[in-house]
Protein backbone atom coordinates (compact mmCIF):
# COMPACT_ATOMS: atom_id res chain seq x y z
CA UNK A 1 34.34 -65.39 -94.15
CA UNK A 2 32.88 -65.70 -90.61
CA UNK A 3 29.81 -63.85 -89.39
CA UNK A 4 30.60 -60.99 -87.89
CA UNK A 5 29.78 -60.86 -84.07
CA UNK A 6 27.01 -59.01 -82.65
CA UNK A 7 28.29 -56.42 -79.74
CA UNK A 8 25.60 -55.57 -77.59
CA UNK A 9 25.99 -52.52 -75.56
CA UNK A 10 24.36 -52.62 -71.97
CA UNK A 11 22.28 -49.15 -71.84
CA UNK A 12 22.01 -47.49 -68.11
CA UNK A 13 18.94 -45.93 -67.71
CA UNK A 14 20.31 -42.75 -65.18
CA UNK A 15 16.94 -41.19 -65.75
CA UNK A 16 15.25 -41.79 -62.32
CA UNK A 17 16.41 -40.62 -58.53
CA UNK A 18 18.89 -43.92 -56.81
CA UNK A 19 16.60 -45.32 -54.45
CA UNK A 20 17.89 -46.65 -50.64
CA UNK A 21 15.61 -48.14 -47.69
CA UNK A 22 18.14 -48.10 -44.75
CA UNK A 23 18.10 -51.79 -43.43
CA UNK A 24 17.11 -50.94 -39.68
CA UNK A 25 20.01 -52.99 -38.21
CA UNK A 26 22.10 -51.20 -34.85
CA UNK A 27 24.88 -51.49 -35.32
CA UNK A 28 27.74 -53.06 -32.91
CA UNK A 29 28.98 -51.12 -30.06
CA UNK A 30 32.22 -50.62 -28.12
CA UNK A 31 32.47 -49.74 -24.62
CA UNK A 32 34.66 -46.65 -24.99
CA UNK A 33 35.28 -45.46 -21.00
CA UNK A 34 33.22 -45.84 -18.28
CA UNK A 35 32.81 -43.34 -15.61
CA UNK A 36 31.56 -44.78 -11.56
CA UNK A 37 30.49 -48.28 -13.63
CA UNK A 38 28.29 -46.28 -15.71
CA UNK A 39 29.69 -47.65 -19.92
CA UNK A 40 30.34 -44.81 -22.47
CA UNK A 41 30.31 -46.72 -25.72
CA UNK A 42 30.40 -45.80 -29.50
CA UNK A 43 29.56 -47.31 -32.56
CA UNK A 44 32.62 -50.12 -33.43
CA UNK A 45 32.48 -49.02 -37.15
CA UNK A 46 31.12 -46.02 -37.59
CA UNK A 47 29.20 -44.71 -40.57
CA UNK A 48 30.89 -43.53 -43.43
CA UNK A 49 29.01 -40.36 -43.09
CA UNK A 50 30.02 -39.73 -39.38
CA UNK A 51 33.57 -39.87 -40.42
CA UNK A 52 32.66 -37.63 -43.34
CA UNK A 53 31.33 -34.95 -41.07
CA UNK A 54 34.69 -35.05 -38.83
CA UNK A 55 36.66 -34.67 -41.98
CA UNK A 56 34.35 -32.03 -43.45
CA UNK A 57 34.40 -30.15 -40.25
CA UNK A 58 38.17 -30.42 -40.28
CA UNK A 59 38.47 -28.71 -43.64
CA UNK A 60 36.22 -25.86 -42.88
CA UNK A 61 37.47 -25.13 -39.27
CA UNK A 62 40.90 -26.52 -39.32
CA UNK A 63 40.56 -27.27 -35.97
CA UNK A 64 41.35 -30.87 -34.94
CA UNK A 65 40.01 -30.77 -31.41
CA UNK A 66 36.82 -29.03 -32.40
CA UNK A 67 36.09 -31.37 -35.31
CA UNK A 68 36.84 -34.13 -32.73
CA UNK A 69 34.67 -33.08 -30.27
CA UNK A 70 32.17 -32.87 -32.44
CA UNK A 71 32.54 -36.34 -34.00
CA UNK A 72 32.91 -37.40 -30.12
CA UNK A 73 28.87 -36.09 -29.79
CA UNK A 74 28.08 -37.79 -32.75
CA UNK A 75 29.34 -41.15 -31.68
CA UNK A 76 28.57 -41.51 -27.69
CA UNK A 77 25.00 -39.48 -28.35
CA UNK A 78 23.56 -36.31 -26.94
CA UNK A 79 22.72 -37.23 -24.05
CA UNK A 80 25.69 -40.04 -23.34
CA UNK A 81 28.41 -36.83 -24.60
CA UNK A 82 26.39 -33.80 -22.11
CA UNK A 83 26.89 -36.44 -19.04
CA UNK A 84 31.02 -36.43 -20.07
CA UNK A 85 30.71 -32.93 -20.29
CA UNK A 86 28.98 -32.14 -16.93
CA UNK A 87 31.59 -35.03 -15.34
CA UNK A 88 33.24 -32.51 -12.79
CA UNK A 89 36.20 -34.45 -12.23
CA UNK A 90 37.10 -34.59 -16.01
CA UNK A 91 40.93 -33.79 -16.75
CA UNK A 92 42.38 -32.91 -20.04
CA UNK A 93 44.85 -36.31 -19.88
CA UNK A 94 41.50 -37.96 -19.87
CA UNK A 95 39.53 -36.20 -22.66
CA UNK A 96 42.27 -36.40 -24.95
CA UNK A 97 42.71 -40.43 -24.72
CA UNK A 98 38.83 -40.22 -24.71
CA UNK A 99 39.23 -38.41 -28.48
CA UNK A 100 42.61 -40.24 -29.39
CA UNK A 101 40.04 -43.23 -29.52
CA UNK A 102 37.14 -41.96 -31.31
CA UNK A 103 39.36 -40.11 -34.30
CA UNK A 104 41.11 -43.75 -34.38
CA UNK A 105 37.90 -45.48 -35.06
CA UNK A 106 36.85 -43.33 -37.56
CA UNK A 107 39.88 -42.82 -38.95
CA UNK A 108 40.40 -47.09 -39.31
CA UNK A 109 37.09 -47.09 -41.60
CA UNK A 110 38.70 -44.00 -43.83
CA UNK A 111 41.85 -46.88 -44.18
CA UNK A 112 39.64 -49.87 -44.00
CA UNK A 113 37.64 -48.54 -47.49
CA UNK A 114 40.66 -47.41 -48.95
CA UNK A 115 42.06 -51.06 -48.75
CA UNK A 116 39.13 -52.41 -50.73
């Protein structure tokens, strides 16, 4: 009779905190509009947790445009989204291709992780 084999079981020690050093790299940017020359650009993928935040804010408000806007902010920048905002020549046609775009790109890495 043969020797029976030996099954090891691999133990996973889930007794300690998961440790993560962010790696420092920018990431690659997209010029999204530009307004008298001056670029508007956005992350090309953006983070999983910027997308998160549009979705999340879309569940609690149910508000598409708000959550938009907001994930709009969060893309261009502070500074980069109060300039579109005090842009006195800024029509709705305009915004809403402006936030067609961004809920695209964040909605592409949803679909892009989903694929893997």
């Amino acid at each position: 009779m043969p020797a029976a084999k030996k099954v090891e079981e691999e133990v996973v020690d889930n007794s300690g905190p998961i440790v993560v050093k962010s790696s420092g790299k920018k990431k690659d940017r997209v010029v999204l509009f530009t307004i008298d020359d001056v670029e508007y650009s956005v992350p090309a993928k953006p983070g999983v947790n910027v997308t998160l935040k549009f979705l999340n804010e879309m569940r609690k408000s149910g508000n598409e445009m708000f959550a938009a806007l907001g994930l709009l902010e969060a893309m261009l920048g502070e500074e980069k989204y109060n300039e579109l905002l005090d842009y006195e020549e800024l029509e709705d046609e305009l915004l809403g291709q402006i936030l067609e775009q961004v809920v695209k790109l964040a909605m592409d890495r949803v679909e892009e992780n989903q694929g893997k």
